[in-house]
C-alpha atoms as a PDB file:
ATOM      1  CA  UNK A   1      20.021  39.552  34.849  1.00  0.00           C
ATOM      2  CA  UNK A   2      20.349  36.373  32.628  1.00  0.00           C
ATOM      3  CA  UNK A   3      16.832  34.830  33.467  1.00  0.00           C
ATOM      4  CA  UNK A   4      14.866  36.675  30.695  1.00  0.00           C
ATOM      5  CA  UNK A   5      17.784  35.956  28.346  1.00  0.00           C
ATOM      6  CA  UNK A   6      16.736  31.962  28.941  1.00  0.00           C
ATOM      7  CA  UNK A   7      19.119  31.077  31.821  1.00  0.00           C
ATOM      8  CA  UNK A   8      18.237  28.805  34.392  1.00  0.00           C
ATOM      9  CA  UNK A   9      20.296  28.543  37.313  1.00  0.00           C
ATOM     10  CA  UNK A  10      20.088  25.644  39.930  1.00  0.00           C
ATOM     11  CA  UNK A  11      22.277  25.633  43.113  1.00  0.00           C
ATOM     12  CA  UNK A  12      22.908  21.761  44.738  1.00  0.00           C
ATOM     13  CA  UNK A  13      24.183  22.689  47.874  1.00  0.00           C
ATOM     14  CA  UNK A  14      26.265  19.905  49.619  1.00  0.00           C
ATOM     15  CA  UNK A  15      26.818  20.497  53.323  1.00  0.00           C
ATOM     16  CA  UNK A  16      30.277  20.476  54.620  1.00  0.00           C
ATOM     17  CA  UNK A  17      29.477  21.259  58.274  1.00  0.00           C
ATOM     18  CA  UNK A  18      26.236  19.961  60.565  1.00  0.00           C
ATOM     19  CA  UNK A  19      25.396  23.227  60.538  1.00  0.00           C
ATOM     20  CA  UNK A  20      25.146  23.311  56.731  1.00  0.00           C
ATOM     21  CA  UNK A  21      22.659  20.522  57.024  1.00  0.00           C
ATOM     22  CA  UNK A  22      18.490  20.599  56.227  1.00  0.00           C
ATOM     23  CA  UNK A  23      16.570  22.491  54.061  1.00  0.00           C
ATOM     24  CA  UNK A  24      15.955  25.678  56.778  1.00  0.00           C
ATOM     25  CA  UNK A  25      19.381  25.938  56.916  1.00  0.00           C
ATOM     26  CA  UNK A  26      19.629  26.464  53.504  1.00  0.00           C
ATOM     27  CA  UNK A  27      16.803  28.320  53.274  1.00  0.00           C
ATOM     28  CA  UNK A  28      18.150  30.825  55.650  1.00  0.00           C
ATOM     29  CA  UNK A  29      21.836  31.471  53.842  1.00  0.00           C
ATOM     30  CA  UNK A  30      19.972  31.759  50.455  1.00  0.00           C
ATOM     31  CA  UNK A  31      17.956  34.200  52.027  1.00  0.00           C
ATOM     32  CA  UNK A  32      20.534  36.259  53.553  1.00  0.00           C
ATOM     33  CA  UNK A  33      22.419  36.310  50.294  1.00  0.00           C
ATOM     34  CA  UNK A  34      19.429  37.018  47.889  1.00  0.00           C
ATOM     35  CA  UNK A  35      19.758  34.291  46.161  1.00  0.00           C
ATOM     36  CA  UNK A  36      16.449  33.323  44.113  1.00  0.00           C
ATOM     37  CA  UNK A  37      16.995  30.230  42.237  1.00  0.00           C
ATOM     38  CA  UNK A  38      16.055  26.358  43.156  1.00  0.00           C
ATOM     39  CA  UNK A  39      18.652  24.857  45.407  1.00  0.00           C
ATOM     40  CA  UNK A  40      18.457  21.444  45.546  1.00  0.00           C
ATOM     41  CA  UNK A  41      19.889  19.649  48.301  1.00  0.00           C
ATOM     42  CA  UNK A  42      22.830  16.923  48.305  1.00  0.00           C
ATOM     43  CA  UNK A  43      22.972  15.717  52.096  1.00  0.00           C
ATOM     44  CA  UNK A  44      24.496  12.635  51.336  1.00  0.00           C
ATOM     45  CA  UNK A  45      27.037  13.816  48.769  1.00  0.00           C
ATOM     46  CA  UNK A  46      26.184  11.642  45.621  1.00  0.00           C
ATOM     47  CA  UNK A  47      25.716  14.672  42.999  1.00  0.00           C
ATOM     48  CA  UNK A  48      28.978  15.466  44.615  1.00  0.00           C
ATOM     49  CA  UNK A  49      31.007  12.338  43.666  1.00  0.00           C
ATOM     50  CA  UNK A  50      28.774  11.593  40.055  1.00  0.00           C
ATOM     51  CA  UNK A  51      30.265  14.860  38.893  1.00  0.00           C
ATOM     52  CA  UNK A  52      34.096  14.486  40.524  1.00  0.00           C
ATOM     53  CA  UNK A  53      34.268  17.262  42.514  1.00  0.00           C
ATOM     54  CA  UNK A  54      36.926  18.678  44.354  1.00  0.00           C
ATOM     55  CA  UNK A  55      36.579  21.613  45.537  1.00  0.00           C
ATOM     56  CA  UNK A  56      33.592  24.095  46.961  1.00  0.00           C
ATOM     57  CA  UNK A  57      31.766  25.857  45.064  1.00  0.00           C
ATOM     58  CA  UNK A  58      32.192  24.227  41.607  1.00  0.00           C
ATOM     59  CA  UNK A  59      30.517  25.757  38.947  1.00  0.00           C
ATOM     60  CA  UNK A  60      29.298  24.254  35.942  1.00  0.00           C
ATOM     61  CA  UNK A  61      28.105  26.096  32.427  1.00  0.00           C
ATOM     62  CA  UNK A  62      25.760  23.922  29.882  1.00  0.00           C
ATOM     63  CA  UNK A  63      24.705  24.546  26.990  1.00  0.00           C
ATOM     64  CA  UNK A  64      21.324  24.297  25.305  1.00  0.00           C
ATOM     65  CA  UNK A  65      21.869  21.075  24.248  1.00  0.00           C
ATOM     66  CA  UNK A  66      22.718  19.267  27.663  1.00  0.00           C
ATOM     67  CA  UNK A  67      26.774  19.878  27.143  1.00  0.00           C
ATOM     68  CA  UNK A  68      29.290  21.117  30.358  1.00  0.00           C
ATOM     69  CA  UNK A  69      30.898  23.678  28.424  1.00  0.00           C
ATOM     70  CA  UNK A  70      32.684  25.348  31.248  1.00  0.00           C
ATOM     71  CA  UNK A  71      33.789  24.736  34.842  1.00  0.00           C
ATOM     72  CA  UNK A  72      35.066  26.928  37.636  1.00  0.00           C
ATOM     73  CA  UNK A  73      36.447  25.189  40.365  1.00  0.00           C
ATOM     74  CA  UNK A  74      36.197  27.637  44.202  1.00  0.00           C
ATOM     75  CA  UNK A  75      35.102  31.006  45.116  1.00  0.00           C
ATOM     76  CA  UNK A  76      35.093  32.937  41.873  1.00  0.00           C
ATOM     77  CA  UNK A  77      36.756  36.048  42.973  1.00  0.00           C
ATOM     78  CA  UNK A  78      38.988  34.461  45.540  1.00  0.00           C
ATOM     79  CA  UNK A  79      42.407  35.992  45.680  1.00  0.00           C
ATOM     80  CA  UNK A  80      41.965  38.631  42.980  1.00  0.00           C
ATOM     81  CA  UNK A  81      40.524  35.696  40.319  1.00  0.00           C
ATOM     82  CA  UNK A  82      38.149  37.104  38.078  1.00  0.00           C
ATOM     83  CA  UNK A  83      36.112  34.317  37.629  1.00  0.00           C
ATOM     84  CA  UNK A  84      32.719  35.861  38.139  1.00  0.00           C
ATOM     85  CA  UNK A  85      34.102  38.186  35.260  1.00  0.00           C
ATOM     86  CA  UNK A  86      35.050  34.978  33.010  1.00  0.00           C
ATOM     87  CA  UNK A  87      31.750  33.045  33.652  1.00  0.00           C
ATOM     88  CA  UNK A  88      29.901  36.040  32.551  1.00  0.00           C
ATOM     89  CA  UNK A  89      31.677  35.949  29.782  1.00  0.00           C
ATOM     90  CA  UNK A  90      31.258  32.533  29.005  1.00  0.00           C
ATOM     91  CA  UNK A  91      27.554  32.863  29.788  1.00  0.00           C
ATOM     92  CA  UNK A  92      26.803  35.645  27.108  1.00  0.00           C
ATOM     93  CA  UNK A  93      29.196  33.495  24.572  1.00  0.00           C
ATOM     94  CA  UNK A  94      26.825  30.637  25.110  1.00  0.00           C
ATOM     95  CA  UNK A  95      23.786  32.670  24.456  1.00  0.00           C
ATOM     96  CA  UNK A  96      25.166  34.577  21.474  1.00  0.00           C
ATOM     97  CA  UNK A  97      25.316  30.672  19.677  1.00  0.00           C
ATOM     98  CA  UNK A  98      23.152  29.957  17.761  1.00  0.00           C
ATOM     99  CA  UNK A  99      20.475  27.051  18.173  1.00  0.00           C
END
């Protein structure tokens, strides 16, 4: 949807459980839930702690000029939230600036 608009996406997946742990693993629950971008892995939690998160998933917006603009902390729809509604919204703000 927001690839040929410029997008990139990255996951960095950070395992909770020993389950969650190597790259098959992940492989596998991408797989299962279509999901088609690089996910890089964070076994030993330091992405986790050099950006201060809390919860799981976090998700982060940046600009085009290397800025967090935005930041959704847990599951985006969870408990009637419409955060996969805001982000979206956010996203297409961020591409309707201008260079």
């Amino acid at each position: 949807m927001y690839a040929k608009k410029g997008v990139t996406i990255i996951g960095v997946h950070t395992p909770e459980t020993a389950g969650e742990r190597g790259i098959e693993a992940v492989r596998e629950k991408a797989k299962q839930n279509n999901l088609l971008f690089p996910i890089a892995l964070d076994e030993d939690g330091k992405n986790w702690q050099a950006w201060s998160n809390r919860y799981w998933p976090c998700v982060y917006l940046i600009d085009r000029q290397g800025y967090v603009r935005y930041r959704w902390e847990g599951e985006l729809n969870y408990r009637g939230a419409r955060g996969e509604a805001i982000m979206r919204q956010k996203i297409n703000e961020l591409l309707a600036e201008k260079e």
